[in-house]
N, C-alpha and C. Protein backbone atom coordinates (compact mmCIF):
# COMPACT_ATOMS: atom_id res chain seq x y z
N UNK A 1 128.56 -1.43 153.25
CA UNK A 1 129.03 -0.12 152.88
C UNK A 1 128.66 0.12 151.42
N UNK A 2 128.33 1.21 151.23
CA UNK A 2 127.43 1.42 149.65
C UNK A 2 128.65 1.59 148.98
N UNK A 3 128.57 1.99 147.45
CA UNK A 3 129.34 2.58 147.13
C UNK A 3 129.77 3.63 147.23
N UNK A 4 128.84 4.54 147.63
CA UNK A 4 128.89 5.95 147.73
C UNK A 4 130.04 6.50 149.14
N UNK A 5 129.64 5.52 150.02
CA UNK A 5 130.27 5.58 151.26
C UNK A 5 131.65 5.17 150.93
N UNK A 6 132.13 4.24 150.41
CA UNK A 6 133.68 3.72 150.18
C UNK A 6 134.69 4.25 148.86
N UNK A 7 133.75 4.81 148.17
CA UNK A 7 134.39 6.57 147.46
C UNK A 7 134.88 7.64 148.16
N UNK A 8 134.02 8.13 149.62
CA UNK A 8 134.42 9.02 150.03
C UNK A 8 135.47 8.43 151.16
N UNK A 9 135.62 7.35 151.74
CA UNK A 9 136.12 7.03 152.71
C UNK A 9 137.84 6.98 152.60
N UNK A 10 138.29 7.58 153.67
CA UNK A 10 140.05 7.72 152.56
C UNK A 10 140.71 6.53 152.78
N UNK A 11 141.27 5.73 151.77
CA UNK A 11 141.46 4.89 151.57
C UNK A 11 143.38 4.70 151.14
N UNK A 12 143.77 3.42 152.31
CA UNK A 12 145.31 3.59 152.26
C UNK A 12 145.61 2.94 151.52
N UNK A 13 145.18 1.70 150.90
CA UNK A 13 145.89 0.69 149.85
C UNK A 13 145.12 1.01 148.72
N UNK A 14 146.47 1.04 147.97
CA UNK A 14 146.58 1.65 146.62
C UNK A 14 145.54 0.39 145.88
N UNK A 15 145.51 -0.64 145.93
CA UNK A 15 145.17 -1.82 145.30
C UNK A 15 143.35 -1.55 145.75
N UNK A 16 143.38 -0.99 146.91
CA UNK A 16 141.25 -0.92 146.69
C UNK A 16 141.15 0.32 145.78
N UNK A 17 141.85 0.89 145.51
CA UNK A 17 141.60 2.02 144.09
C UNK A 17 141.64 1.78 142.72
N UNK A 18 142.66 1.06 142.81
CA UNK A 18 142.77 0.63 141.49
C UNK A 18 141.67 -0.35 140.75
N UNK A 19 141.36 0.16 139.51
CA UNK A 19 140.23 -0.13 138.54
C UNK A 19 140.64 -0.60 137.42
N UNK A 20 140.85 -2.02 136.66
CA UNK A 20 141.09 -1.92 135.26
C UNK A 20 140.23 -1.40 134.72
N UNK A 21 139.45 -1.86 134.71
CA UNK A 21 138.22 -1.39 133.94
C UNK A 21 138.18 0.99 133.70
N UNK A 22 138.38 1.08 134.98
CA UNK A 22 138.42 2.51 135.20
C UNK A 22 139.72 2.95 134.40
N UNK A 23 140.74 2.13 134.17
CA UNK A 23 142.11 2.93 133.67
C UNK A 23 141.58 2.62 132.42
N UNK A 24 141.35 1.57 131.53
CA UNK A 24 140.48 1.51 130.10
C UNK A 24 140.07 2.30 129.65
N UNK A 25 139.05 2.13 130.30
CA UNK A 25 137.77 3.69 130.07
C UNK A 25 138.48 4.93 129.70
N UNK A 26 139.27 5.56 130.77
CA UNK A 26 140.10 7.05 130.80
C UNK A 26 141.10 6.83 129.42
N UNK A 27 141.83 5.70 129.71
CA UNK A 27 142.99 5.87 128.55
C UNK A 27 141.71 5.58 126.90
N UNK A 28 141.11 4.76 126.64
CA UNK A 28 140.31 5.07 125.39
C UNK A 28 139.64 6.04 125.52
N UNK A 29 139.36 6.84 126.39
CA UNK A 29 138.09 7.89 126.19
C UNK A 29 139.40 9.03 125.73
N UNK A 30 140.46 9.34 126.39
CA UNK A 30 141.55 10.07 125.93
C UNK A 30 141.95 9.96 124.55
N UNK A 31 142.11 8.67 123.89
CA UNK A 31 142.40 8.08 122.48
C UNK A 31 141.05 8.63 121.79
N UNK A 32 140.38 8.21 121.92
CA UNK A 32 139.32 8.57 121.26
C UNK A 32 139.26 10.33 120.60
N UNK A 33 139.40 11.37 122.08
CA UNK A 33 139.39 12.21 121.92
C UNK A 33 140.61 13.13 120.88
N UNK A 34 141.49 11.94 121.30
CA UNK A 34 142.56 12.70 120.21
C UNK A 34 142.67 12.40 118.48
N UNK A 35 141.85 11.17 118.81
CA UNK A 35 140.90 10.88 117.29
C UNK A 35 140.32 11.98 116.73
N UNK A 36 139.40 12.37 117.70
CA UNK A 36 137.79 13.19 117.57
C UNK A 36 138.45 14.87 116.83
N UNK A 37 139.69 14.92 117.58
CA UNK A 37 140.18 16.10 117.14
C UNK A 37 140.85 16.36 116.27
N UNK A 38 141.25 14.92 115.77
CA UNK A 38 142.27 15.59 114.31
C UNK A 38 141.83 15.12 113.45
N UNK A 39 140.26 14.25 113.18
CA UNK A 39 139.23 13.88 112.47
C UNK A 39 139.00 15.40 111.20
N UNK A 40 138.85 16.43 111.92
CA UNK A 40 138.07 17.67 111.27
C UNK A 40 139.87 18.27 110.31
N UNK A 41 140.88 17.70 111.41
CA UNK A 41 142.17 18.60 110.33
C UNK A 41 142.45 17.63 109.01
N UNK A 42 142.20 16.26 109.33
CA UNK A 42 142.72 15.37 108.55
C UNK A 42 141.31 15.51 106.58
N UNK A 43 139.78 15.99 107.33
CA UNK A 43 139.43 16.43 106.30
C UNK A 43 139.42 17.46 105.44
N UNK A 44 139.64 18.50 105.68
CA UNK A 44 140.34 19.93 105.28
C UNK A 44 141.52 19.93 104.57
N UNK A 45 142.67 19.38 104.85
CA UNK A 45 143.82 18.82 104.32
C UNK A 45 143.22 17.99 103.15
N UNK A 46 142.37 16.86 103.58
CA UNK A 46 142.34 15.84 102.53
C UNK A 46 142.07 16.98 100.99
N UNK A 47 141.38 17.71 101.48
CA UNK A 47 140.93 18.29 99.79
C UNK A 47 141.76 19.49 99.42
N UNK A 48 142.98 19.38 100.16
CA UNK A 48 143.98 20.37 99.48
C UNK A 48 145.16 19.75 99.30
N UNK A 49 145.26 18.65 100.16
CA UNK A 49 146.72 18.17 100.21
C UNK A 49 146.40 16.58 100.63
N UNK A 50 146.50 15.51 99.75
CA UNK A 50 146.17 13.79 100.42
C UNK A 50 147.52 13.56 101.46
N UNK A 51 148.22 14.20 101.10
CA UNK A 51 149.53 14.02 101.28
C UNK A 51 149.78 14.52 102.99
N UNK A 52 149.31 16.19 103.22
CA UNK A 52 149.16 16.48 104.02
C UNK A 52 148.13 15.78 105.29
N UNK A 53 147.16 15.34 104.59
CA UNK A 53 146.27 14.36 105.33
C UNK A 53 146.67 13.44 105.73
N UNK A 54 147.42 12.47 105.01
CA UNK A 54 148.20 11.21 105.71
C UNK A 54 149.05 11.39 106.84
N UNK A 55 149.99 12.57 106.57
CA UNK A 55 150.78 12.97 107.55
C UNK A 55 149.96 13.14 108.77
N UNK A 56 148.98 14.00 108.48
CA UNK A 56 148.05 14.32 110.19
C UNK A 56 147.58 13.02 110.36
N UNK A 57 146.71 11.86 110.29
CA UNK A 57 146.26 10.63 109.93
C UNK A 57 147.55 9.91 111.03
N UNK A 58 148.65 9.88 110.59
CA UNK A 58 149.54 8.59 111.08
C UNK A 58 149.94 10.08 112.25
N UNK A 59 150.28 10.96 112.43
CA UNK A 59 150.62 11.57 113.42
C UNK A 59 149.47 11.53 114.84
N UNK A 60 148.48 11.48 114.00
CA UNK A 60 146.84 11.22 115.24
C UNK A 60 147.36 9.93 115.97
N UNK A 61 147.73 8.93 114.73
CA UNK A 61 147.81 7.47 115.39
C UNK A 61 149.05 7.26 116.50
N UNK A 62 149.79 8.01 115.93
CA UNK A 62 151.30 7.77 116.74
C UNK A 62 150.74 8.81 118.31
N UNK A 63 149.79 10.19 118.10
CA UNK A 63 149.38 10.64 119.68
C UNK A 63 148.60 9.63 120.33
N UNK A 64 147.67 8.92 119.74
CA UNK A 64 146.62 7.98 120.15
C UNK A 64 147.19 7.07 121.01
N UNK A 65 148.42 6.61 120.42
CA UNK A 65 148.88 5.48 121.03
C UNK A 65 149.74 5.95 122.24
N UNK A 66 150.48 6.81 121.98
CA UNK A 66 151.33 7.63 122.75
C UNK A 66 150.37 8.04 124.47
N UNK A 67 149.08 8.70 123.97
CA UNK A 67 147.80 9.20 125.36
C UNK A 67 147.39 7.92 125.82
N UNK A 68 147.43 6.07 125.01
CA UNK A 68 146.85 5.77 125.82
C UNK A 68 147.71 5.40 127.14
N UNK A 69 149.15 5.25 126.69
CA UNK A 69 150.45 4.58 127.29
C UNK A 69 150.21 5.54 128.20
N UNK A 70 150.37 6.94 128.19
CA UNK A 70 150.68 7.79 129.09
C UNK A 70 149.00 7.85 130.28
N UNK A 71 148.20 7.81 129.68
CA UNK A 71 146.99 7.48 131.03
C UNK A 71 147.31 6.42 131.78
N UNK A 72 147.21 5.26 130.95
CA UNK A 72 147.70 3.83 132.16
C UNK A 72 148.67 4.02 132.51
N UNK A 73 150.03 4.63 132.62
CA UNK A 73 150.76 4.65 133.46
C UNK A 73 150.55 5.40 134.50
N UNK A 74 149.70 6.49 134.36
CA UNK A 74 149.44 7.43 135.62
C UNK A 74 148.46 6.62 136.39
N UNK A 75 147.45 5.66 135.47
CA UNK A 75 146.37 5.15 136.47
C UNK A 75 147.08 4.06 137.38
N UNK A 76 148.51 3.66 136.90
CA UNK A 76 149.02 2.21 136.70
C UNK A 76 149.90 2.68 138.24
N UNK A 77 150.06 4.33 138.37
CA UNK A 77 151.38 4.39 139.45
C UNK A 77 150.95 4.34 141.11
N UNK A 78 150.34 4.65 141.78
CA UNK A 78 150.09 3.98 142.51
C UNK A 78 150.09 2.74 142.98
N UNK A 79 149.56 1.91 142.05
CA UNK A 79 149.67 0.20 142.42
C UNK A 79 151.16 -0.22 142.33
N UNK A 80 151.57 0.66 141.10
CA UNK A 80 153.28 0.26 141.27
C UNK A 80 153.95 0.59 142.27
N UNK A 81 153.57 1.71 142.58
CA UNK A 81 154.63 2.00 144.00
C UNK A 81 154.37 1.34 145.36
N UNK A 82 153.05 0.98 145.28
CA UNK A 82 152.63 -0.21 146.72
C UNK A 82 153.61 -1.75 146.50
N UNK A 83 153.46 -1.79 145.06
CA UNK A 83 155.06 -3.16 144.98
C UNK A 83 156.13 -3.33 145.40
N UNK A 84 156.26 -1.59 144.47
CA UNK A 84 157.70 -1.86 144.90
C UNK A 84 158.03 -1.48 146.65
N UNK A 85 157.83 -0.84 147.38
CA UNK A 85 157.56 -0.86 148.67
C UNK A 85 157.12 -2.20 149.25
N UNK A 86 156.21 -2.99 148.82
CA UNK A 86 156.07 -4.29 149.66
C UNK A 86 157.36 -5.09 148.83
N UNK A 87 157.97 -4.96 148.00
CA UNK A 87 159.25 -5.58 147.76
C UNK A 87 160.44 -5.34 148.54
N UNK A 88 160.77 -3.97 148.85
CA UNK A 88 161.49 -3.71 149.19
C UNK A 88 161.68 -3.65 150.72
N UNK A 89 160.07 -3.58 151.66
CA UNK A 89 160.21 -4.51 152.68
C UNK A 89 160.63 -6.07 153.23
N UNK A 90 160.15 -6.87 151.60
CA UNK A 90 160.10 -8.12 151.69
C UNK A 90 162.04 -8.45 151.68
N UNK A 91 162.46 -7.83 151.13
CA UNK A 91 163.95 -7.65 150.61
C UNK A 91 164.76 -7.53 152.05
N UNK A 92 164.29 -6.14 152.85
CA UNK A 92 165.19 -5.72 153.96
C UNK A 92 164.67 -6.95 154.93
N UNK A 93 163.38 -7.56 155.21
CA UNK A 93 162.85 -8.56 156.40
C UNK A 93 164.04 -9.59 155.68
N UNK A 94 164.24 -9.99 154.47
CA UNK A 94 164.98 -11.27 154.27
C UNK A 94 166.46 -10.79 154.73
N UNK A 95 167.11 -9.71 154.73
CA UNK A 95 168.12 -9.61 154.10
C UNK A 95 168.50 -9.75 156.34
N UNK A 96 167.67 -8.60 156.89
CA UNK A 96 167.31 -9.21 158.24
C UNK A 96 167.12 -10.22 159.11
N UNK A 97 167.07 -11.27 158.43
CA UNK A 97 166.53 -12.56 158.60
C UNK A 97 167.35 -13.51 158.38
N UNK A 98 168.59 -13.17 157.40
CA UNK A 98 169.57 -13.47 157.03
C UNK A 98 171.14 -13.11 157.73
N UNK A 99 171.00 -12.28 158.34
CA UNK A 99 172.15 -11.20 159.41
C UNK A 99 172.27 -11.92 160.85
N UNK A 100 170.21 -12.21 161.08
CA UNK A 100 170.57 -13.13 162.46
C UNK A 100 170.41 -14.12 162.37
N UNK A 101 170.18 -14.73 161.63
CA UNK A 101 169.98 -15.99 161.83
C UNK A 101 171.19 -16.83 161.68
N UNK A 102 172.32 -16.33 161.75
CA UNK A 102 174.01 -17.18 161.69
C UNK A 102 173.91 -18.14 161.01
N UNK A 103 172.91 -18.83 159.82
CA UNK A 103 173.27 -20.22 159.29
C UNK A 103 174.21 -19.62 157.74
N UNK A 104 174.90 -20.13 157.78
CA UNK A 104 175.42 -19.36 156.28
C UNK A 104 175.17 -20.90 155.15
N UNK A 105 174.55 -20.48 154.35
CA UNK A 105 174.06 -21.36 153.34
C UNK A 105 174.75 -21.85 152.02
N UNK A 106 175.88 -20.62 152.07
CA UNK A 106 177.17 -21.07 151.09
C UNK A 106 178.22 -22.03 151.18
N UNK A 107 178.26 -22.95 150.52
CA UNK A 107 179.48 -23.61 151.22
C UNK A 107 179.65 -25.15 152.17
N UNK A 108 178.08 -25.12 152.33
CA UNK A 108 177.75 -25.71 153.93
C UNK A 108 177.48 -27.27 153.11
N UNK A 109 178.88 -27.84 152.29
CA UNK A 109 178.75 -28.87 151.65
C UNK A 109 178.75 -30.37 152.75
């Protein structure tokens, strides 16, 4: 199967989608961009205000960091919710498993 073919093919587990490499990419290319854009305010400022410049400067850094958190978590939610769902199956099969099976494990000195 090419690649081309298993892009379009709809696909149920969250885990054949998921890309580190692909959530990287998006969350720095996002950082970057919010670099790219307050690059041009932070020089304009610089020659009227250093002061004002720093402020935009550490405010870029605090969005930068802020866009990349917020991409990987969106790239990140899917795979999380296939967990917690195979947890929470794994949880009810035990807890099931535990109801019939009459051995009680507390106690049983």
């Amino acid at each position: 199967m090419s690649a081309r073919d298993r892009d379009a093919a709809p696909v149920t587990d969250p885990r054949e989608v998921f890309s580190f490499g692909r959530m990287a990419t998006r969350a720095l290319g996002a950082a970057g961009l919010v670099l790219l854009l307050s690059v041009p305010a932070i020089v304009v400022l610089g020659k009227h205000s250093p002061g004002g410049a720093l402020a935009v400067a550490v405010l870029a850094v605090v969005l930068t960091v802020a866009v990349i958190a917020l991409v990987a978590r969106r790239e990140m939610r899917p795979m999380q919710q296939a967990l917690d769902e195979a947890r929470a199956r794994a949880k009810a099969k035990a807890e099931a498993g535990a109801k019939t099976d009459g051995t009680n494990t507390v106690g049983n000195d």
